[in-house]
C-alpha atoms as a PDB file:
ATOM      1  CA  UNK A   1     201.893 181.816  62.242  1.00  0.00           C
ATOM      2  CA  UNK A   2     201.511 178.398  63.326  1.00  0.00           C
ATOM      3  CA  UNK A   3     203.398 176.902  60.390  1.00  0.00           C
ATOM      4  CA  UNK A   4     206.402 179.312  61.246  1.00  0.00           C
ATOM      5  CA  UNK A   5     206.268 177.850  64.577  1.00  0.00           C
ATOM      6  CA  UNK A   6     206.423 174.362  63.562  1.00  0.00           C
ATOM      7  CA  UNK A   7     209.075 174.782  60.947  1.00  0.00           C
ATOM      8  CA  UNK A   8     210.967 176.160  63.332  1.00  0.00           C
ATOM      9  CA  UNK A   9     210.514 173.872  66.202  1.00  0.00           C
ATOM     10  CA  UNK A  10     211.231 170.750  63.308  1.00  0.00           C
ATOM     11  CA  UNK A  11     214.490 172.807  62.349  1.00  0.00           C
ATOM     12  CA  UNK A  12     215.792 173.299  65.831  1.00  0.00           C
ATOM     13  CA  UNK A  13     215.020 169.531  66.701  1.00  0.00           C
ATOM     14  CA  UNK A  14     216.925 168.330  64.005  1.00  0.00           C
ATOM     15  CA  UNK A  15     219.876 170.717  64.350  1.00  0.00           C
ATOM     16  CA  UNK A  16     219.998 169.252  68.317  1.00  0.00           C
ATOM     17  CA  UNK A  17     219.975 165.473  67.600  1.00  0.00           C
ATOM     18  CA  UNK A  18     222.262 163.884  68.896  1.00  0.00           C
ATOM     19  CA  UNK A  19     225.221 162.050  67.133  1.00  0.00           C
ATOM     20  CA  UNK A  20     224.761 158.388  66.810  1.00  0.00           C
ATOM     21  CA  UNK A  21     227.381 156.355  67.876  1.00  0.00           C
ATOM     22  CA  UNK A  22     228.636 153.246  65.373  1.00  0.00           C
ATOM     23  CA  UNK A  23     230.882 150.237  66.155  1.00  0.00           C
ATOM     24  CA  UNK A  24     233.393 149.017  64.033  1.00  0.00           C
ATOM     25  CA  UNK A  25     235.610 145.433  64.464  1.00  0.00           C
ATOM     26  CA  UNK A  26     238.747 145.120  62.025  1.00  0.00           C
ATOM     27  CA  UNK A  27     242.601 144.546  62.290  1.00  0.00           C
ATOM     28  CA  UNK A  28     244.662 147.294  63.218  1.00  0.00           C
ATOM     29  CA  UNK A  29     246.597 147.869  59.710  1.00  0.00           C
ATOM     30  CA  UNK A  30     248.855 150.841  60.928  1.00  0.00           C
ATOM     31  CA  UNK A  31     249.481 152.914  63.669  1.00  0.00           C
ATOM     32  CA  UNK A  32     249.655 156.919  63.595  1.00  0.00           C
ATOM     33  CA  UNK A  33     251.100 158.107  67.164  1.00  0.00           C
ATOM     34  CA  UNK A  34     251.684 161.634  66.000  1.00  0.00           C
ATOM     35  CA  UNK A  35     248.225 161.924  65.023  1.00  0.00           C
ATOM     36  CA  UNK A  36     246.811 159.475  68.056  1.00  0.00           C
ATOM     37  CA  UNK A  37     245.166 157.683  65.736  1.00  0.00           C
ATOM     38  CA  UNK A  38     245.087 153.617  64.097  1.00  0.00           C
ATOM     39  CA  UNK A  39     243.602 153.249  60.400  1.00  0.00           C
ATOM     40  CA  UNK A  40     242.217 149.544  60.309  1.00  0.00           C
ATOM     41  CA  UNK A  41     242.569 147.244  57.602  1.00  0.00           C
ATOM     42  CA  UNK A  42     239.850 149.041  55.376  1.00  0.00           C
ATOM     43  CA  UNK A  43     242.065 151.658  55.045  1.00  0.00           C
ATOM     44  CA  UNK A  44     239.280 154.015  57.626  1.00  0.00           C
ATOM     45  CA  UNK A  45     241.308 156.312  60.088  1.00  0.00           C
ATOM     46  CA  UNK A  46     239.835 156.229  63.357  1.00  0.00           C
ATOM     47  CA  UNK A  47     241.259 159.062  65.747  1.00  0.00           C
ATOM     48  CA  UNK A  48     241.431 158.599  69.638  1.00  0.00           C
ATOM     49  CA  UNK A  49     241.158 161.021  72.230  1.00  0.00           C
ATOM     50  CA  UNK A  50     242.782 161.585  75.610  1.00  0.00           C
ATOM     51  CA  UNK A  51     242.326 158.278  77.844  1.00  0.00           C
ATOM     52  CA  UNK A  52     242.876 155.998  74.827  1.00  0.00           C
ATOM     53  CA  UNK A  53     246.315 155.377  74.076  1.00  0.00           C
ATOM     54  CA  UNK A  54     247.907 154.453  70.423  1.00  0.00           C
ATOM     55  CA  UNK A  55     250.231 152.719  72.368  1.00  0.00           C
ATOM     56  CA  UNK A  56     248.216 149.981  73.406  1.00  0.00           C
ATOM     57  CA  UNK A  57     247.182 148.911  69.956  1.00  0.00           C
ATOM     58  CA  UNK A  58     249.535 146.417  67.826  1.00  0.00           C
ATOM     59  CA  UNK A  59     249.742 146.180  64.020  1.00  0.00           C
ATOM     60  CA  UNK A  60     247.650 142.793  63.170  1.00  0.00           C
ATOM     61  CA  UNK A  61     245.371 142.993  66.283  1.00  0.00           C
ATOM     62  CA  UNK A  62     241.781 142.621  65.950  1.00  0.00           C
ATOM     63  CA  UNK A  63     239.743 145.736  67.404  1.00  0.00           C
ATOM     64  CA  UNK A  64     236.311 146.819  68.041  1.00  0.00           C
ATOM     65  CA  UNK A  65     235.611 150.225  68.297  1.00  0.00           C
ATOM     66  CA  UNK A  66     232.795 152.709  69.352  1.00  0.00           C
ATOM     67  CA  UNK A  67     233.145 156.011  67.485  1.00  0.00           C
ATOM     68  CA  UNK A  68     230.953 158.954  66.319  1.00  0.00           C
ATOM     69  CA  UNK A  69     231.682 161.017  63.404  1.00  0.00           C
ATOM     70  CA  UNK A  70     232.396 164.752  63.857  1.00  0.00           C
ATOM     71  CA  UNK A  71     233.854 167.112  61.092  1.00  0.00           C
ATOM     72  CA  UNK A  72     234.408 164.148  58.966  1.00  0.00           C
ATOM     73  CA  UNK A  73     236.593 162.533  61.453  1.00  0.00           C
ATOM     74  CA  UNK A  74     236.284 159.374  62.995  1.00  0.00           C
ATOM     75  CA  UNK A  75     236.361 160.229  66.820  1.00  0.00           C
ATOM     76  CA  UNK A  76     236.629 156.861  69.024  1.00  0.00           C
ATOM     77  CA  UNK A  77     235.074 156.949  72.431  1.00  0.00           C
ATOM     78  CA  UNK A  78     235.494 153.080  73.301  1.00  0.00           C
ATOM     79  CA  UNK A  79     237.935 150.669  71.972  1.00  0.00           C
ATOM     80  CA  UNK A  80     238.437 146.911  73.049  1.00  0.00           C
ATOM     81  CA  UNK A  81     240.387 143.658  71.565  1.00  0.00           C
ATOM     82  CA  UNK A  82     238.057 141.812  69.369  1.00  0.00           C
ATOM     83  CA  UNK A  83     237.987 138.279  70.504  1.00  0.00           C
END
């Protein structure tokens, strides 16, 4: 009984962790405003949600970017000009 209880206290923990955020700096290679979204130079798509603007980025500028991946998508939560 105890086992059950610990494999299923390890399976629930792991199920609830949270997503780890990653950062990211590269040059803005193109820009998708249909799909809010900017694919760096790498050729990674990185899409941005309401509050971050496509607009604001430029082809050629540098970028760093906080994002978490969710579905397979790249989902940015914090984006600034790389100095």
């Amino acid at each position: 009984m105890m086992r059950l209880v610990l494999a299923t206290a390890a399976i629930s923990l792991a199920l609830a962790a949270p997503v780890m955020a990653k950062e990211i700096s590269g040059t803005v290679a193109s820009i998708d405003k249909a799909g809010d979204a900017i694919v760096l130079s790498s050729g990674k798509v990185f899409h941005l949600p309401e509050g971050i603007e496509v607009e604001t980025f430029k082809v050629g500028e540098k970028v760093h970017l906080v994002y978490a991946t969710k579905n397979g998508r790249a989902l940015v939560s914090k984006a600034e000009t790389a100095m």
